[in-house]
N, C-alpha and C. Protein backbone atom coordinates (compact mmCIF):
# COMPACT_ATOMS: atom_id res chain seq x y z
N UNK A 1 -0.09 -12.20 15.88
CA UNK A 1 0.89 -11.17 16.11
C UNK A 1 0.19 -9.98 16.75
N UNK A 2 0.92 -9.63 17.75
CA UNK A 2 0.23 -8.35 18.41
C UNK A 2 0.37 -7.04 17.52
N UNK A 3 -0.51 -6.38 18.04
CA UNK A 3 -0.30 -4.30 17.07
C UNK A 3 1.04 -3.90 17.93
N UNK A 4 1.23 -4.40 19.06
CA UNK A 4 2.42 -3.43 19.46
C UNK A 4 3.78 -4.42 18.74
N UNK A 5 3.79 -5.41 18.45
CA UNK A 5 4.91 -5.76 17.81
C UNK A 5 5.01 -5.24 16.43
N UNK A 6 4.09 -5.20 15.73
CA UNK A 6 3.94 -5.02 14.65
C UNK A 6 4.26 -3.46 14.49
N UNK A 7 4.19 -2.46 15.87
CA UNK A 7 4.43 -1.37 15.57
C UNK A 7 5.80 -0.75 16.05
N UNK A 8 6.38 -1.88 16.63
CA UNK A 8 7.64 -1.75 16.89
C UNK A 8 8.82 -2.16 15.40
N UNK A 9 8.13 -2.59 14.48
CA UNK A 9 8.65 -2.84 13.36
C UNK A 9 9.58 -2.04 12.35
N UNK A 10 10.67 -2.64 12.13
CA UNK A 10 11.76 -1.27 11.46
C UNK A 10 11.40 -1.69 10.02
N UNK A 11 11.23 -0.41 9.22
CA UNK A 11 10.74 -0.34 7.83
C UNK A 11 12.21 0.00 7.01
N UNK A 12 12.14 -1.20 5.85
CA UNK A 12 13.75 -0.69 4.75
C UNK A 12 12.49 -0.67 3.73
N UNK A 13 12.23 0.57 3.19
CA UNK A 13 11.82 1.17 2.39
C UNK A 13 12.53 1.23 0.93
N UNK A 14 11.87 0.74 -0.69
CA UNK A 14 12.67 0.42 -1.43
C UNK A 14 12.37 1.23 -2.08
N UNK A 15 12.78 2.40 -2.70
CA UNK A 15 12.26 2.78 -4.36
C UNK A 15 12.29 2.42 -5.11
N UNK A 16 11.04 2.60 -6.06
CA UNK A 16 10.59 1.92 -6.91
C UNK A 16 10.68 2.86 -8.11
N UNK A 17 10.94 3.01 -9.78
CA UNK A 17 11.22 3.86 -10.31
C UNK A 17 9.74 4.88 -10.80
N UNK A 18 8.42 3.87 -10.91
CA UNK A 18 7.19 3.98 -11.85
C UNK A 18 6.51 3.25 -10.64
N UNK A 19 5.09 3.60 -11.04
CA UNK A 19 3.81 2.47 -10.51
C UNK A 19 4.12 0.99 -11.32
N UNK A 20 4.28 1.27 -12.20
CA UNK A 20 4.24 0.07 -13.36
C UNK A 20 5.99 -0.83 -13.33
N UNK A 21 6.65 0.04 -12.91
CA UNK A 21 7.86 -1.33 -12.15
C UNK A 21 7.26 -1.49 -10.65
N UNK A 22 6.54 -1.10 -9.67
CA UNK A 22 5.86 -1.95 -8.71
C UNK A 22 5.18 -2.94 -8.87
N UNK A 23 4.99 -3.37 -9.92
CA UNK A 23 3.74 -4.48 -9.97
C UNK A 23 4.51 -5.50 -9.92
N UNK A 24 5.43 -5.91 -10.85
CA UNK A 24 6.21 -7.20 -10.65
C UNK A 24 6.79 -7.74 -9.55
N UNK A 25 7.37 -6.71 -8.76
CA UNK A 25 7.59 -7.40 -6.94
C UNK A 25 6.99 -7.23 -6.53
N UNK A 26 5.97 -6.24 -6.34
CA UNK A 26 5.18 -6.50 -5.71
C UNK A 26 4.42 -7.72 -5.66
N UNK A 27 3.94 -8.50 -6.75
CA UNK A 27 3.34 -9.58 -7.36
C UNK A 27 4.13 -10.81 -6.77
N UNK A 28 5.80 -10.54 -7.00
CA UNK A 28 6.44 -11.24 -6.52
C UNK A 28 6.24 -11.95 -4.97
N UNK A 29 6.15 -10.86 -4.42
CA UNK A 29 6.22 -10.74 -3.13
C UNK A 29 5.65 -11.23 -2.18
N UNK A 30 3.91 -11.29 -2.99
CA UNK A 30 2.83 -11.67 -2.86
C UNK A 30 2.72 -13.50 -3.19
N UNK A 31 2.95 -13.57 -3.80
CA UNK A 31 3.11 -14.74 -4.59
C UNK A 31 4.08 -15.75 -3.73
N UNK A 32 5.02 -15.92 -2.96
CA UNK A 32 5.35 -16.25 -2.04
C UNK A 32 4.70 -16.86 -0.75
N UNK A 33 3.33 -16.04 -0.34
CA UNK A 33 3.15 -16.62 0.61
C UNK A 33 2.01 -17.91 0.00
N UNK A 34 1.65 -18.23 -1.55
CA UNK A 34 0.82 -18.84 -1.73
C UNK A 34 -0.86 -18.75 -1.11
N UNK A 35 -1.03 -18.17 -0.82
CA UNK A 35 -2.26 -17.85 -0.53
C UNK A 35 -3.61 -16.79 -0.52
N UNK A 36 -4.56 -16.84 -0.77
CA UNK A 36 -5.14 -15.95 -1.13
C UNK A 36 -4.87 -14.97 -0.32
N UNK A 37 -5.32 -13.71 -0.94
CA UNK A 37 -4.62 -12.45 -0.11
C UNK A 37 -5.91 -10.94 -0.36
N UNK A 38 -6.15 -10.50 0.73
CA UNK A 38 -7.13 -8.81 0.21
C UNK A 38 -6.06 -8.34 0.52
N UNK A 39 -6.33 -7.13 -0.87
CA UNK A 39 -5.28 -5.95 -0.37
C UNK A 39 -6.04 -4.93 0.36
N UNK A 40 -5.74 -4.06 0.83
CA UNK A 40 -6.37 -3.08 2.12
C UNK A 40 -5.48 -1.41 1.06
N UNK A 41 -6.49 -0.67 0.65
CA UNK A 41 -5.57 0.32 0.16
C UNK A 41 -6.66 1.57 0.69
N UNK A 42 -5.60 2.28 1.17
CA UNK A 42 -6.23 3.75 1.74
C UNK A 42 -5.76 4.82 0.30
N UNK A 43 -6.79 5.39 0.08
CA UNK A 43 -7.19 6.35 -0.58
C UNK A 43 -7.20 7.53 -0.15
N UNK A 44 -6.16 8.28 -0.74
CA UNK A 44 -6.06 9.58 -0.33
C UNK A 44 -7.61 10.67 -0.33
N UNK A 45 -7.91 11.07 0.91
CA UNK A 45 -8.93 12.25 -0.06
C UNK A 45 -8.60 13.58 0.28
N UNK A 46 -8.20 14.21 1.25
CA UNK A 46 -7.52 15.47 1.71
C UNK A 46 -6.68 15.33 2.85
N UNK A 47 -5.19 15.66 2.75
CA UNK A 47 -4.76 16.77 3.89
C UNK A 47 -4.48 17.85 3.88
N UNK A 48 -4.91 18.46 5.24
CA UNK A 48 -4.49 19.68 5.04
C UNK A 48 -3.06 20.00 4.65
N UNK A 49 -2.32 19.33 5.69
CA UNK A 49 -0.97 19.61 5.31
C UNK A 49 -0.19 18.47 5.19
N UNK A 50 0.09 18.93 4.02
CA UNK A 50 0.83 17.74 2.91
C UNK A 50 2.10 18.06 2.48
N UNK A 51 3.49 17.71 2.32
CA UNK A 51 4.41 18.35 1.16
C UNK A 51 4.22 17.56 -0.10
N UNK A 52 3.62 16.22 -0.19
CA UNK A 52 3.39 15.25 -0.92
C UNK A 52 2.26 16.38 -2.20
N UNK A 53 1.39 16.57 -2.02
CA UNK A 53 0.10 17.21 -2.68
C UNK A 53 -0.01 19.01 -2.18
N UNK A 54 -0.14 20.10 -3.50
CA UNK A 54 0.09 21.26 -2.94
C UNK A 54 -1.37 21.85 -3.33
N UNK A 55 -2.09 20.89 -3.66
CA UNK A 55 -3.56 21.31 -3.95
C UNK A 55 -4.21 19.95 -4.95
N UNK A 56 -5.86 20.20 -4.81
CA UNK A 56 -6.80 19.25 -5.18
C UNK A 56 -6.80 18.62 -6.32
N UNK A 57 -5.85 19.18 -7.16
CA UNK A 57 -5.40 18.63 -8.50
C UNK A 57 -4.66 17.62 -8.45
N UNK A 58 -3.21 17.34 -7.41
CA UNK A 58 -2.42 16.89 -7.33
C UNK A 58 -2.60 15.93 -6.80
N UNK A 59 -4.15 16.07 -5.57
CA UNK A 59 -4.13 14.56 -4.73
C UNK A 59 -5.21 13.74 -5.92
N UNK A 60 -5.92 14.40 -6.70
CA UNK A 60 -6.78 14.05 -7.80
C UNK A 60 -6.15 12.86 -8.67
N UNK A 61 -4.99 13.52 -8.89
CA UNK A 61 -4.18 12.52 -10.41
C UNK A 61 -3.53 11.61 -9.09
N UNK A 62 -3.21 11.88 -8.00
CA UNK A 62 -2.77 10.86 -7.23
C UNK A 62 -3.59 9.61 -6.73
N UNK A 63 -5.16 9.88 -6.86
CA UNK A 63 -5.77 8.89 -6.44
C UNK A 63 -6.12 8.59 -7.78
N UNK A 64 -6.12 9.02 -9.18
CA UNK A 64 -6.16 8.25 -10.57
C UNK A 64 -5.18 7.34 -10.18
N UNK A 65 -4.21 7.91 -9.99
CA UNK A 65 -2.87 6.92 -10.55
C UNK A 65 -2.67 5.31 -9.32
N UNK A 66 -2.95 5.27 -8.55
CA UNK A 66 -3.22 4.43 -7.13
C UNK A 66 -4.54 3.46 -7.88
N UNK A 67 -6.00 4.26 -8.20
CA UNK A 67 -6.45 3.04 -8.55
C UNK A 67 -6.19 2.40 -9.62
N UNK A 68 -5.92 2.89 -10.72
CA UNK A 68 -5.48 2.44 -11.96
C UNK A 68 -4.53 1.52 -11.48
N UNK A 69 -3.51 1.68 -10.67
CA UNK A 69 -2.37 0.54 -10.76
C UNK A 69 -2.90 -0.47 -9.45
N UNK A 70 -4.13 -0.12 -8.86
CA UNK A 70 -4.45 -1.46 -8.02
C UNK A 70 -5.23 -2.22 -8.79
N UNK A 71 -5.73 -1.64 -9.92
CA UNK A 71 -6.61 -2.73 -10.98
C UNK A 71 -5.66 -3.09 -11.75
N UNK A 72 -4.75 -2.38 -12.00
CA UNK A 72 -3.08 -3.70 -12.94
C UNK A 72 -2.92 -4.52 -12.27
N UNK A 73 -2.49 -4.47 -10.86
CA UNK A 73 -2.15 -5.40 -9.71
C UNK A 73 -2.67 -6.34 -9.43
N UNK A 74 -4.02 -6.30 -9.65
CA UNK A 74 -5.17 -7.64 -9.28
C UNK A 74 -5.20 -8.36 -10.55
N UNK A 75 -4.99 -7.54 -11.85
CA UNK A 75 -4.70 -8.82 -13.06
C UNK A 75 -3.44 -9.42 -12.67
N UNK A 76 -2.27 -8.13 -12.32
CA UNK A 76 -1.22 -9.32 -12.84
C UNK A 76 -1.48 -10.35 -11.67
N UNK A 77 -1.73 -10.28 -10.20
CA UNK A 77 -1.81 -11.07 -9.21
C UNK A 77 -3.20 -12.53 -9.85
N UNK A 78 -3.89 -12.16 -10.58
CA UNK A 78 -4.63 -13.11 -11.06
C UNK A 78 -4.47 -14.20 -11.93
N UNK A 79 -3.26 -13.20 -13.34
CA UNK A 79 -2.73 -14.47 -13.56
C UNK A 79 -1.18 -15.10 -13.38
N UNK A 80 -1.49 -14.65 -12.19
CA UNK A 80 -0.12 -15.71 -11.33
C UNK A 80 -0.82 -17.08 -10.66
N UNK A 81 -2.35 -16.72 -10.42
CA UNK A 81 -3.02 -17.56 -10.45
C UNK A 81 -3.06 -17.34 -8.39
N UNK A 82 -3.03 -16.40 -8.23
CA UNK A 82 -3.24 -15.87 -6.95
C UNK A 82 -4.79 -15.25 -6.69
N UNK A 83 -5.32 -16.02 -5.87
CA UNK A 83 -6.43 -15.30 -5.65
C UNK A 83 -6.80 -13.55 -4.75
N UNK A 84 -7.01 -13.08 -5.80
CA UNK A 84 -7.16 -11.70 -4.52
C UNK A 84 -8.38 -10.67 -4.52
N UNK A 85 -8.70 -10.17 -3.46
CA UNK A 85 -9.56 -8.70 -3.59
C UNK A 85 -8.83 -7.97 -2.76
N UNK A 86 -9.52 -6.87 -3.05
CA UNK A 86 -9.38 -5.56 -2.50
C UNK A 86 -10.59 -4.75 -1.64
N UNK A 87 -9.88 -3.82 -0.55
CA UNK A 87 -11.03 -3.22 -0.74
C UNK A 87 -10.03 -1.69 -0.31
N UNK A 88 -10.95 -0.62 -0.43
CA UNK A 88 -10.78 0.71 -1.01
C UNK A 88 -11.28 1.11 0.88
N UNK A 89 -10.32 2.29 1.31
CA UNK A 89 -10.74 3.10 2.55
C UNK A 89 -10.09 4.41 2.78
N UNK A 90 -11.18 5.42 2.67
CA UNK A 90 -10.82 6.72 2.38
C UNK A 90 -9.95 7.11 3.51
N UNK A 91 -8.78 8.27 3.26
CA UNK A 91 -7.54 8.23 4.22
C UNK A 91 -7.27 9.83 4.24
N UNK A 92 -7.52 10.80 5.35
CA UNK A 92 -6.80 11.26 5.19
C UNK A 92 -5.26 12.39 5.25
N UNK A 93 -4.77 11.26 4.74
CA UNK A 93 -3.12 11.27 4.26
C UNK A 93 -3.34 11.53 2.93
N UNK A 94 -2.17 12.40 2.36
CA UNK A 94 -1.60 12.67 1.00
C UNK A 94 -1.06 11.23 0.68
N UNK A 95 -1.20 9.95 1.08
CA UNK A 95 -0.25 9.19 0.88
C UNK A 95 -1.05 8.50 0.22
N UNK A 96 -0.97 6.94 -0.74
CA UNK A 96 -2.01 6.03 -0.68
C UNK A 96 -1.05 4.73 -0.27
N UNK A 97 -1.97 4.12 0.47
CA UNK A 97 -1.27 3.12 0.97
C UNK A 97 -1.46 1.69 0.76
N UNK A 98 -0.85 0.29 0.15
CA UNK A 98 -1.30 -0.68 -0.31
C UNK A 98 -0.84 -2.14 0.22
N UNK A 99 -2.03 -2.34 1.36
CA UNK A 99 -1.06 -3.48 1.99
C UNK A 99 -1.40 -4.73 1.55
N UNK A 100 -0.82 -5.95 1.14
CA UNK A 100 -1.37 -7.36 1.09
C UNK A 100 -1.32 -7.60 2.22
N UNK A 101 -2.58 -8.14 2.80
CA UNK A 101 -2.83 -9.12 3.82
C UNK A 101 -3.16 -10.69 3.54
N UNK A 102 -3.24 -11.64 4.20
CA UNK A 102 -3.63 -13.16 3.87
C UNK A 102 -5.14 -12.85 4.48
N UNK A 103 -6.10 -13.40 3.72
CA UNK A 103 -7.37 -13.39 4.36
C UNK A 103 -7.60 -13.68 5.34
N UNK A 104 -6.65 -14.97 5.90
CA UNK A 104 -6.78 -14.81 7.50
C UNK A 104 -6.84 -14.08 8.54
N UNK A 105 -5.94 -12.84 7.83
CA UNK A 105 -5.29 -11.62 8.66
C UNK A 105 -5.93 -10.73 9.14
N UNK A 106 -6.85 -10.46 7.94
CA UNK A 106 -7.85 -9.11 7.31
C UNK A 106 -8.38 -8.56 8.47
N UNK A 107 -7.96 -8.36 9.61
CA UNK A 107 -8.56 -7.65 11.15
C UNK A 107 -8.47 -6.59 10.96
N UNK A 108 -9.34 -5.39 11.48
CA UNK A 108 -9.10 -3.89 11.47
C UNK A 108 -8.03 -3.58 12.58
N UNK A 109 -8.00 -3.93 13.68
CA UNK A 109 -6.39 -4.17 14.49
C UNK A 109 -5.09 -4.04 13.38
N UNK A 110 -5.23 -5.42 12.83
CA UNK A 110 -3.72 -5.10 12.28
C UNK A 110 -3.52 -4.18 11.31
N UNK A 111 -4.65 -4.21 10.24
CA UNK A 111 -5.12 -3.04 8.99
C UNK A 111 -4.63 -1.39 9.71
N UNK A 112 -4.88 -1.31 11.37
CA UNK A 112 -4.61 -0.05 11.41
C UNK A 112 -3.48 0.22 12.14
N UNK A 113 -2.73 -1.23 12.40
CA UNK A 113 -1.37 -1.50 12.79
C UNK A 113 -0.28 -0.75 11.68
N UNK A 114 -0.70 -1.60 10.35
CA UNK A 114 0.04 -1.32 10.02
C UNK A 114 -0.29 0.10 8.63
N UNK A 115 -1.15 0.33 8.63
CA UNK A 115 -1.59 1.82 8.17
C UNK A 115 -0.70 3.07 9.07
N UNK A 116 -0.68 2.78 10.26
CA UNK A 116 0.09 3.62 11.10
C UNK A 116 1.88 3.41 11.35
N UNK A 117 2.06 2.63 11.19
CA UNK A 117 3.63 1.78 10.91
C UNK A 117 3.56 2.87 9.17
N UNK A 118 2.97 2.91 7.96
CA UNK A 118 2.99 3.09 7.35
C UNK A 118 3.66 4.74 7.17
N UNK A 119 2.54 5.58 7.72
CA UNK A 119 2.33 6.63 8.13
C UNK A 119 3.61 7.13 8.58
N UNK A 120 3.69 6.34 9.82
CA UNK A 120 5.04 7.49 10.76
C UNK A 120 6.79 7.55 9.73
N UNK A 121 6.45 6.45 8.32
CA UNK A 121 7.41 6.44 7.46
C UNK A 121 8.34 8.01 7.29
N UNK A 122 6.97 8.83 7.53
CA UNK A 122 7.33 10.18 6.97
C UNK A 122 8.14 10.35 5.78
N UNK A 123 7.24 10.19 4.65
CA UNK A 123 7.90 10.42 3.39
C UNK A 123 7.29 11.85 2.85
N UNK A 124 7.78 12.41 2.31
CA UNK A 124 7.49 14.05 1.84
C UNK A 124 7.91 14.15 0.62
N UNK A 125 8.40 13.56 -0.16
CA UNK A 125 8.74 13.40 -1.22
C UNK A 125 7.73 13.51 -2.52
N UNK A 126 7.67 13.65 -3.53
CA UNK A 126 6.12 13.28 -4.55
C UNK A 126 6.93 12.76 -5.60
N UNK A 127 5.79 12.04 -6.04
CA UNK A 127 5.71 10.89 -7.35
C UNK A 127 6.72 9.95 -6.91
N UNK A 128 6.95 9.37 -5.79
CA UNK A 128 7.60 8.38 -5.09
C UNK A 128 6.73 6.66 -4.98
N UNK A 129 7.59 5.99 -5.46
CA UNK A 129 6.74 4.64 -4.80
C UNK A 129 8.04 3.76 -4.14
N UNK A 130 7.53 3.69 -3.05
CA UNK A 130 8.07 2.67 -1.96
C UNK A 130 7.78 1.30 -1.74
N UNK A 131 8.50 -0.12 -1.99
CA UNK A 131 8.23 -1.12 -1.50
C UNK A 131 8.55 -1.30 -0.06
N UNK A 132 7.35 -1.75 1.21
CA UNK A 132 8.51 -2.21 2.44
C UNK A 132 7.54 -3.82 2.76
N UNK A 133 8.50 -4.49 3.11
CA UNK A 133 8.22 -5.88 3.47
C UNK A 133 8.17 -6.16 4.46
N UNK A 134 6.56 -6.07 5.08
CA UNK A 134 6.23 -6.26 6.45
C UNK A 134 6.31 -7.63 6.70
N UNK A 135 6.84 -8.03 8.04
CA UNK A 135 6.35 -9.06 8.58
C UNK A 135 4.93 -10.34 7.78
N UNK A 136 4.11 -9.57 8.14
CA UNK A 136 2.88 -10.36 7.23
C UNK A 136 2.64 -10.12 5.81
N UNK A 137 3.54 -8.87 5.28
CA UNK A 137 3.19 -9.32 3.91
C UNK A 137 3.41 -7.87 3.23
N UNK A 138 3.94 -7.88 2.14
CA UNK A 138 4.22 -6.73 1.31
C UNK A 138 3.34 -5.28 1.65
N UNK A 139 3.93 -4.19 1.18
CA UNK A 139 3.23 -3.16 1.33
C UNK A 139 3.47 -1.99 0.45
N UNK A 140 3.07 -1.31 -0.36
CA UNK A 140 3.24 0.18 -1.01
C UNK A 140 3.07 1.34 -0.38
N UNK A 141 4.04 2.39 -0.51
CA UNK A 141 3.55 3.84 -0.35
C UNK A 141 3.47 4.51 -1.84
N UNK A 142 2.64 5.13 -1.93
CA UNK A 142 2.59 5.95 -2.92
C UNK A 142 2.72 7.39 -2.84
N UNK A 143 3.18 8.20 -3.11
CA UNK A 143 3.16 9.92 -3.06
C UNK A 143 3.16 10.35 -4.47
């Protein structure tokens, strides 16, 4: 799949109520394509301008709360009996962002395909979690 298709892509964005009701569809979601999968999650570390985060405290408990629920995510995805890793890439966006890819996928092309598909979401909102179902494979926003 090309980056420009992939960035021509229309996002239905789901709310989610908690981090901890994301895990189950998300898991779901994942679990579908049967195959091992890295997740790709950008880590907030500063923006300047954010409505999401109004200072260093806020993006602080925001990147607690992101890894804590990507280490729930890899149990529950483990015992679904899904193989997965992760890996961690500093971002910065107020946002954190959590994509499953299929290991096949794992290109920095599409990783920044769809990091940027992610992005132009423009969500401003806080303590928000978003499911959207890309083409290749589930994805989170976090604020």
């Amino acid at each position: 799949m090309s980056t420009q298709v992939l960035a021509k892509q229309q996002l239905e964005l789901n709310e989610l109520d908690t981090l901890t009701d994301a895990v189950e569809p998300f898991s779901r979601l994942v679990s579908r394509s049967g195959c091992s999968i890295r997740l790709h999650c950008s880590v907030p570390m500063w923006s300047p301008s954010s409505d999401t985060c109004h200072d260093l405290h806020e993006l602080n408990d925001l990147r607690s709360k992101s890894l804590h629920f990507i280490h729930n995510l890899l149990k529950s995805l483990h015992s679904n009996g899904i193989s997965a890793s992760y890996r961690l890439a500093p971002s910065n966006s107020s946002l954190c962002f959590i994509c499953a890819l299929p290991t096949e996928l794992s290109v920095p092309k599409l990783r920044s395909a769809t990091v940027e598909i992610l992005q132009k979401a423009k969500i401003n909102a806080r303590e928000k979690v978003l499911l959207v179902e890309l083409e290749h494979g589930p994805a989170l926003i976090i604020s």
